[in-house]
PDB file of N, CA and C in Angstrom:
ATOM      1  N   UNK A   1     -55.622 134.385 226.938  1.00  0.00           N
ATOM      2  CA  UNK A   1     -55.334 134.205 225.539  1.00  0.00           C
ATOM      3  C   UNK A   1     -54.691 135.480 224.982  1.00  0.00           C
ATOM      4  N   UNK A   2     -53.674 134.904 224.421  1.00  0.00           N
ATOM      5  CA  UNK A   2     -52.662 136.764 223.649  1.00  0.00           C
ATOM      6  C   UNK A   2     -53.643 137.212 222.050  1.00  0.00           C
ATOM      7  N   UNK A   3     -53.654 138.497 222.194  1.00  0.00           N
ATOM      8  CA  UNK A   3     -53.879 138.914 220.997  1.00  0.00           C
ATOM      9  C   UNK A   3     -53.541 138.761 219.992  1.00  0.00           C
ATOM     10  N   UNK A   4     -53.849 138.455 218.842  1.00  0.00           N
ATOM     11  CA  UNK A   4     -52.901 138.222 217.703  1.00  0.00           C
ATOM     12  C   UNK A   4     -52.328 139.640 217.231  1.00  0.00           C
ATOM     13  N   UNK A   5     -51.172 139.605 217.043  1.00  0.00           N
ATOM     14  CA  UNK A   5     -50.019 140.992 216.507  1.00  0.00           C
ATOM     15  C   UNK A   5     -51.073 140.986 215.478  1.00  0.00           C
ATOM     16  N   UNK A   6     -50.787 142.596 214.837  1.00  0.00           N
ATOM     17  CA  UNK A   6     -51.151 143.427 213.733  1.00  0.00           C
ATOM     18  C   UNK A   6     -49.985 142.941 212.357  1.00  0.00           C
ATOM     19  N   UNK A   7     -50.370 143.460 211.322  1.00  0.00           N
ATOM     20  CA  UNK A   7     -49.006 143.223 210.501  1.00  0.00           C
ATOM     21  C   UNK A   7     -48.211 143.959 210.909  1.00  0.00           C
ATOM     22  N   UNK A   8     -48.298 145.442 211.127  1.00  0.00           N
ATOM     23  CA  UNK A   8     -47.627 146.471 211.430  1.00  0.00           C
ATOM     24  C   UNK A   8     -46.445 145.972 212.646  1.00  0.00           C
ATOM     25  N   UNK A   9     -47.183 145.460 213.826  1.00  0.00           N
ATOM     26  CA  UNK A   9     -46.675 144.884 214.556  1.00  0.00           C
ATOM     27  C   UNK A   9     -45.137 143.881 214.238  1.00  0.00           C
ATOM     28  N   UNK A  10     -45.870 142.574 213.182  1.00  0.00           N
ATOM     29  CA  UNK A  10     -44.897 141.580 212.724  1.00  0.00           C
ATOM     30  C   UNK A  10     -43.788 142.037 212.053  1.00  0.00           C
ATOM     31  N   UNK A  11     -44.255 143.275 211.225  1.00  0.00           N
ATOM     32  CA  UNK A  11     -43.074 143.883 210.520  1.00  0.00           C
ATOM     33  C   UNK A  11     -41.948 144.893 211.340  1.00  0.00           C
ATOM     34  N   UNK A  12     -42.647 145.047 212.736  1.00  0.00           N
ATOM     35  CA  UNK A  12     -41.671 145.608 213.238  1.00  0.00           C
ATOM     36  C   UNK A  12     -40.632 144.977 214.190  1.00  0.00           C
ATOM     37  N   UNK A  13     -41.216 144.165 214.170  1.00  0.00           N
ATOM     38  CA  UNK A  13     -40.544 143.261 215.296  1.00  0.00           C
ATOM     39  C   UNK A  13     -39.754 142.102 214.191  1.00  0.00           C
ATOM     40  N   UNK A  14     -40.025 142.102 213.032  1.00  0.00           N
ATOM     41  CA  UNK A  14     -39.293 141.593 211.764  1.00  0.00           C
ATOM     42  C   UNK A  14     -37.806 142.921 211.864  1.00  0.00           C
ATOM     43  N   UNK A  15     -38.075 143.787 211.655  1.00  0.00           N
ATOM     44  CA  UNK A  15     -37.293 144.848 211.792  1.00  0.00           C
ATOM     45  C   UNK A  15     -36.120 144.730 212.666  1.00  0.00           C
ATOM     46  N   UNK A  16     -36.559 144.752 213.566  1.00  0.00           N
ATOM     47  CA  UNK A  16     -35.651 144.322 215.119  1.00  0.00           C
ATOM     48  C   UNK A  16     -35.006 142.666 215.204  1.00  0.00           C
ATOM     49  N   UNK A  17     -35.677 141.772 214.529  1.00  0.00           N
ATOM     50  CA  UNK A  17     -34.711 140.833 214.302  1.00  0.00           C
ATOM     51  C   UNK A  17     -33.473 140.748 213.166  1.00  0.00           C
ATOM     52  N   UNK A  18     -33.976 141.776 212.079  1.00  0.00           N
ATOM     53  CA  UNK A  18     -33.266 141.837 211.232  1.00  0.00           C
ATOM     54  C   UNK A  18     -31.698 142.945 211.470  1.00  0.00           C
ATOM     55  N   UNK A  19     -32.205 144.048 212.684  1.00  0.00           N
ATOM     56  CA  UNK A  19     -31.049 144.222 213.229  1.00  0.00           C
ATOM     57  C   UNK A  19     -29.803 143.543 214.153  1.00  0.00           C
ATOM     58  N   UNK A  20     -30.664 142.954 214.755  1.00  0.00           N
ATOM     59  CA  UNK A  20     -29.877 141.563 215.261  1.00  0.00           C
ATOM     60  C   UNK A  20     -29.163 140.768 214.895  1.00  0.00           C
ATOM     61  N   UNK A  21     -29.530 140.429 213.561  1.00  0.00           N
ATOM     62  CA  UNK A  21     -28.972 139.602 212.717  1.00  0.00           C
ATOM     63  C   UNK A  21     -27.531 140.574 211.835  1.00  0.00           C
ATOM     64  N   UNK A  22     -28.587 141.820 211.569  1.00  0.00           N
ATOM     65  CA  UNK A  22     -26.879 142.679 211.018  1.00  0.00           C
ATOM     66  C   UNK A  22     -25.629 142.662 212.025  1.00  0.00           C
ATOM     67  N   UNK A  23     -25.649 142.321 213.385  1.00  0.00           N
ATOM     68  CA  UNK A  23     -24.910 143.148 214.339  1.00  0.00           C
ATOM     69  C   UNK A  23     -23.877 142.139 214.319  1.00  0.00           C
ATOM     70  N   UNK A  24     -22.506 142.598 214.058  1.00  0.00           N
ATOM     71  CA  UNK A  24     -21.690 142.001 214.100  1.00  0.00           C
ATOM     72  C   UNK A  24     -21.331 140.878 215.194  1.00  0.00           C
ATOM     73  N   UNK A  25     -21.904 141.498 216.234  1.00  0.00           N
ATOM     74  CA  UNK A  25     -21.569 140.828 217.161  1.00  0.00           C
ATOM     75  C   UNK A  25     -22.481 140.019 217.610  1.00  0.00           C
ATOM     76  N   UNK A  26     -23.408 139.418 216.768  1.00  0.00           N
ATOM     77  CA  UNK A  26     -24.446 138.497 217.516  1.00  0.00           C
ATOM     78  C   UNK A  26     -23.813 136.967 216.370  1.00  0.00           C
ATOM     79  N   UNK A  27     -23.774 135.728 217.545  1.00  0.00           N
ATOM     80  CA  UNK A  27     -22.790 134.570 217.349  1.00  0.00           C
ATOM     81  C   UNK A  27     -23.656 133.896 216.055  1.00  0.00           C
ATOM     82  N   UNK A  28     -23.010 133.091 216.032  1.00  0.00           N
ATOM     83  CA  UNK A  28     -23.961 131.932 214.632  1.00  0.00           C
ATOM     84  C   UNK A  28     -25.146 131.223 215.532  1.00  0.00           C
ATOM     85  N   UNK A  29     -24.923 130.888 216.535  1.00  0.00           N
ATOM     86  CA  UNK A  29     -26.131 130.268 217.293  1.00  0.00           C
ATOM     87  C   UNK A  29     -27.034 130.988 217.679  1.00  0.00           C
ATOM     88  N   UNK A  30     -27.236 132.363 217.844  1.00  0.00           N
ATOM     89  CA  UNK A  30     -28.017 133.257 218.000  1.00  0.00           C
ATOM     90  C   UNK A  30     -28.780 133.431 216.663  1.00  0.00           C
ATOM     91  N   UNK A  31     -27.889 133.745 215.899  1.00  0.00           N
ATOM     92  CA  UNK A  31     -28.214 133.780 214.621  1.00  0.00           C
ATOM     93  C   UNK A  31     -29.746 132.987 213.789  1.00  0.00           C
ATOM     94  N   UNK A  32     -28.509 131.942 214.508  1.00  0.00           N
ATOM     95  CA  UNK A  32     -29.637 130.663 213.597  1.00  0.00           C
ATOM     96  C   UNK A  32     -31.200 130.978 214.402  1.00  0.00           C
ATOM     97  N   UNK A  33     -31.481 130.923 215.874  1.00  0.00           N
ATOM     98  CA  UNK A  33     -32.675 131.214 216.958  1.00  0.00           C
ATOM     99  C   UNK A  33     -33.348 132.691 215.993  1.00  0.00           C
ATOM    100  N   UNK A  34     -32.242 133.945 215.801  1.00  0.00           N
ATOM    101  CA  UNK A  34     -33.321 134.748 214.908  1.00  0.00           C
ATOM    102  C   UNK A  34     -33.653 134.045 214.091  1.00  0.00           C
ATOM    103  N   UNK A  35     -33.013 133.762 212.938  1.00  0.00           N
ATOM    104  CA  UNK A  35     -33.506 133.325 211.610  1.00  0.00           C
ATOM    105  C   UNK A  35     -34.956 132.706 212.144  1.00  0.00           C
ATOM    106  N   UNK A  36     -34.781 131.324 212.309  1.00  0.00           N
ATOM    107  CA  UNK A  36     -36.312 130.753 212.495  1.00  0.00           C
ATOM    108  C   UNK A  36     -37.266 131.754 213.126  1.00  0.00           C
ATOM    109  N   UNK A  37     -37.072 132.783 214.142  1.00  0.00           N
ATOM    110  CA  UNK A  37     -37.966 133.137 214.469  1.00  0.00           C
ATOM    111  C   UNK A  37     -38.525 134.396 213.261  1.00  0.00           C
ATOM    112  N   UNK A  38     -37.879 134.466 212.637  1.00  0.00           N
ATOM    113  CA  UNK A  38     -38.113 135.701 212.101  1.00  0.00           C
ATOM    114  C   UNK A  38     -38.635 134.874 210.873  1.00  0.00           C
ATOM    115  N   UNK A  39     -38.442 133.932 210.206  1.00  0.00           N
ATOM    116  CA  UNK A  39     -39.108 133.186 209.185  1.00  0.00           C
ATOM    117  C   UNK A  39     -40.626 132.574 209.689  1.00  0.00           C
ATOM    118  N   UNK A  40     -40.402 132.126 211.132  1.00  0.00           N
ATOM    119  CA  UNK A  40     -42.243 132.224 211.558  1.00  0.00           C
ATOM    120  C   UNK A  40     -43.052 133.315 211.511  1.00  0.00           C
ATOM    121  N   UNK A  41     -42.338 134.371 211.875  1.00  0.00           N
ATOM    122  CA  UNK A  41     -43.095 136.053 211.566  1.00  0.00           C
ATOM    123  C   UNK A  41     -43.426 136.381 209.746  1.00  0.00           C
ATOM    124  N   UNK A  42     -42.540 135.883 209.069  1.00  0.00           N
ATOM    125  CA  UNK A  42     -42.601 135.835 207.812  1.00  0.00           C
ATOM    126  C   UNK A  42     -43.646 135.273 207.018  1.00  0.00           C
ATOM    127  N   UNK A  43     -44.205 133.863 207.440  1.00  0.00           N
ATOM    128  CA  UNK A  43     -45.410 133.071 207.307  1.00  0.00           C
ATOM    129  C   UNK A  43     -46.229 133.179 207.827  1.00  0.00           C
ATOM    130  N   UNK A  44     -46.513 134.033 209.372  1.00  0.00           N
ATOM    131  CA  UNK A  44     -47.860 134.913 209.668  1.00  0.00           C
ATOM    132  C   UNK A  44     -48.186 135.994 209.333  1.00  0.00           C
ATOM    133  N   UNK A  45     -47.407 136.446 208.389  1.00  0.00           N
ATOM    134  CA  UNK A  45     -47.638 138.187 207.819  1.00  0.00           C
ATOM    135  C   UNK A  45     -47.963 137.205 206.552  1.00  0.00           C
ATOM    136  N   UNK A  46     -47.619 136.560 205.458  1.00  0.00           N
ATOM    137  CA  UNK A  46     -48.160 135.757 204.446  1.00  0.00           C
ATOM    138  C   UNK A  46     -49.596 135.379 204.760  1.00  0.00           C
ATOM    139  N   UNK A  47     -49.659 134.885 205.647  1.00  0.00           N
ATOM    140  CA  UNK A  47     -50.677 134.113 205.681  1.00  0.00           C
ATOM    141  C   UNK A  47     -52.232 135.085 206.190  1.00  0.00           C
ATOM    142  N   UNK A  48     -51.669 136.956 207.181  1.00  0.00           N
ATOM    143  CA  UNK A  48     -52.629 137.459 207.210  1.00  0.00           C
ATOM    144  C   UNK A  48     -53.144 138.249 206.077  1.00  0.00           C
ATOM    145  N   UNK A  49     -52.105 138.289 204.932  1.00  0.00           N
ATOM    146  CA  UNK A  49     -52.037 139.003 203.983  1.00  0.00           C
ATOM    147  C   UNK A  49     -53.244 138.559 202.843  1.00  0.00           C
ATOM    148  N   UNK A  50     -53.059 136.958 203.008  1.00  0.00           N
ATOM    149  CA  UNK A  50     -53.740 136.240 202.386  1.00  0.00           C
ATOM    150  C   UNK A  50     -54.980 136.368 202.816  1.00  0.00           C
ATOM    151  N   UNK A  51     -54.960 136.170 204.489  1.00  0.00           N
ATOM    152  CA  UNK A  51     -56.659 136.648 204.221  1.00  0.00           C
ATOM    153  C   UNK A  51     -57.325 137.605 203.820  1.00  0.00           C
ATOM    154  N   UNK A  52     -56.557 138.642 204.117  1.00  0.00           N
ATOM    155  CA  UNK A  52     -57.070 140.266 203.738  1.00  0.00           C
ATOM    156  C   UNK A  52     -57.562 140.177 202.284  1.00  0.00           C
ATOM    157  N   UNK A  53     -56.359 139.772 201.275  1.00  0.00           N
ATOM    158  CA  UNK A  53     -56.963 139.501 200.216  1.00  0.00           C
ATOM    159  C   UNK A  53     -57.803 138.681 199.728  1.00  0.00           C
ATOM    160  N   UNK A  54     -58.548 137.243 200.781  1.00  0.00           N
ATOM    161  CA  UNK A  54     -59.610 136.861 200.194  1.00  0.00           C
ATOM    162  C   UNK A  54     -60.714 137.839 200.673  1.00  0.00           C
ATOM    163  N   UNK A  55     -60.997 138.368 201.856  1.00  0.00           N
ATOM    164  CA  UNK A  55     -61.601 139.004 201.830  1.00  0.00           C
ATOM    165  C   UNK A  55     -61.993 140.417 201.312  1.00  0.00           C
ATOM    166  N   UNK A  56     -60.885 140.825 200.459  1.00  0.00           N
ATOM    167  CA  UNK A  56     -61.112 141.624 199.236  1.00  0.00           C
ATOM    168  C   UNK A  56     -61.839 141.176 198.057  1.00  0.00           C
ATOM    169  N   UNK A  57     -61.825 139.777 197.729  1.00  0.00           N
ATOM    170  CA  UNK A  57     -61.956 139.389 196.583  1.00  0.00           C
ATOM    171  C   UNK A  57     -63.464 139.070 197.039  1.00  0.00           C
ATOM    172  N   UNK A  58     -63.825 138.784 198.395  1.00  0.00           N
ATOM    173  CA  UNK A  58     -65.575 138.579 198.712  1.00  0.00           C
ATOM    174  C   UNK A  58     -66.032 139.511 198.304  1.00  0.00           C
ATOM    175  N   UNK A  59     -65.594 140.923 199.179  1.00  0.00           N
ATOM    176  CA  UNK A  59     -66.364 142.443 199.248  1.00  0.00           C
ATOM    177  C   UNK A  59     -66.346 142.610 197.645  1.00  0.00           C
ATOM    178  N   UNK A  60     -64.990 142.300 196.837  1.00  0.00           N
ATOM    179  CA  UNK A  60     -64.989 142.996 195.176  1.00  0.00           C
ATOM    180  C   UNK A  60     -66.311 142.060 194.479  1.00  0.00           C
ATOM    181  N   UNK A  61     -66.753 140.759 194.923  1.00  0.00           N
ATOM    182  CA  UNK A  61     -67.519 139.903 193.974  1.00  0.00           C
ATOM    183  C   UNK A  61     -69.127 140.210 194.441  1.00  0.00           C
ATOM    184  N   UNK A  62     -68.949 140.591 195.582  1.00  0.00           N
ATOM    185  CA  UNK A  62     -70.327 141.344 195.909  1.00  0.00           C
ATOM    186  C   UNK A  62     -70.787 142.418 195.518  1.00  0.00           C
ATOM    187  N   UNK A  63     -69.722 143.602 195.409  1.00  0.00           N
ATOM    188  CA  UNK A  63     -70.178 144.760 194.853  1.00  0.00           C
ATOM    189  C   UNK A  63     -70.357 144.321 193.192  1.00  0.00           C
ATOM    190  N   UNK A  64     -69.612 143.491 192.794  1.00  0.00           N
ATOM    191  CA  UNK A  64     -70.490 143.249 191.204  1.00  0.00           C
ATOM    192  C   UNK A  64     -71.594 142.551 190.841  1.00  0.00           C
ATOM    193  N   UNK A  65     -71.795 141.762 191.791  1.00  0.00           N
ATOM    194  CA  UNK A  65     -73.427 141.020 192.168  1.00  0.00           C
ATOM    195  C   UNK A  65     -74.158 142.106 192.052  1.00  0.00           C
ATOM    196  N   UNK A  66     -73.669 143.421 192.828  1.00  0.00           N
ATOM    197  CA  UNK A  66     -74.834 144.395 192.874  1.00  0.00           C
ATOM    198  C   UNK A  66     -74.766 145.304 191.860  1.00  0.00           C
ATOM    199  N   UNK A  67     -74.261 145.098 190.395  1.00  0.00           N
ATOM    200  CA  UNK A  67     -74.253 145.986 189.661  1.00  0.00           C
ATOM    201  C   UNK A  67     -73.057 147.501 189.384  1.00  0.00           C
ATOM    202  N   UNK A  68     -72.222 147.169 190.624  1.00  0.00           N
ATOM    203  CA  UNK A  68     -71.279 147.830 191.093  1.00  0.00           C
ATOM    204  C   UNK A  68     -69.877 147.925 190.531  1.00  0.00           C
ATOM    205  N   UNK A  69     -68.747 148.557 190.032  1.00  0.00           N
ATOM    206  CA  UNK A  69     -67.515 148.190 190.095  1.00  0.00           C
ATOM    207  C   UNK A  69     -66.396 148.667 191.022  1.00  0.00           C
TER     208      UNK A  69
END
C-alpha cells in the first residue's frame, strides 16, 4: 500500500507539472494528460486541507469546553 503524499509533497509535484505545462515545447495532448493530472493533485490538497481544518475546529471547540481560548 503507497503512502499518502504530504501537501508539501502535492504542491511540489503541482510545481513540476505546472512547468511542463509552461514549456513550449510540450504538445496539446500532453498538455491535456498534465492538466487532469494536476487538477486531481488540486482536489487532494483541497480535500487534505479540509481535514486539517476540521480538525482545527475539534481541538478549537474543545479548548473552549475547557474554559480556554
Amino acid at each position: 500500500m503507497e503512502k499518502e503524499k504530504s501537501i508539501e509533497q502535492t504542491f511540489a509535484e503541482l510545481d513540476q507539472i505546472l512547468a511542463k505545462l509552461e514549456d513550449a515545447d510540450t504538445s496539446l495532448e500532453d498538455s491535456f494528460t498534465y492538466y487532469e493530472a494536476g487538477m486531481k493533485l488540486v482536489r487532494s490538497c483541497g480535500k487534505k486541507i479540509d481535514k486539517v481544518e476540521k480538525q482545527l475546529i475539534v481541538l478549537q471547540g474543545g479548548a473552549e469546553e475547557d474554559g480556554e481560548t
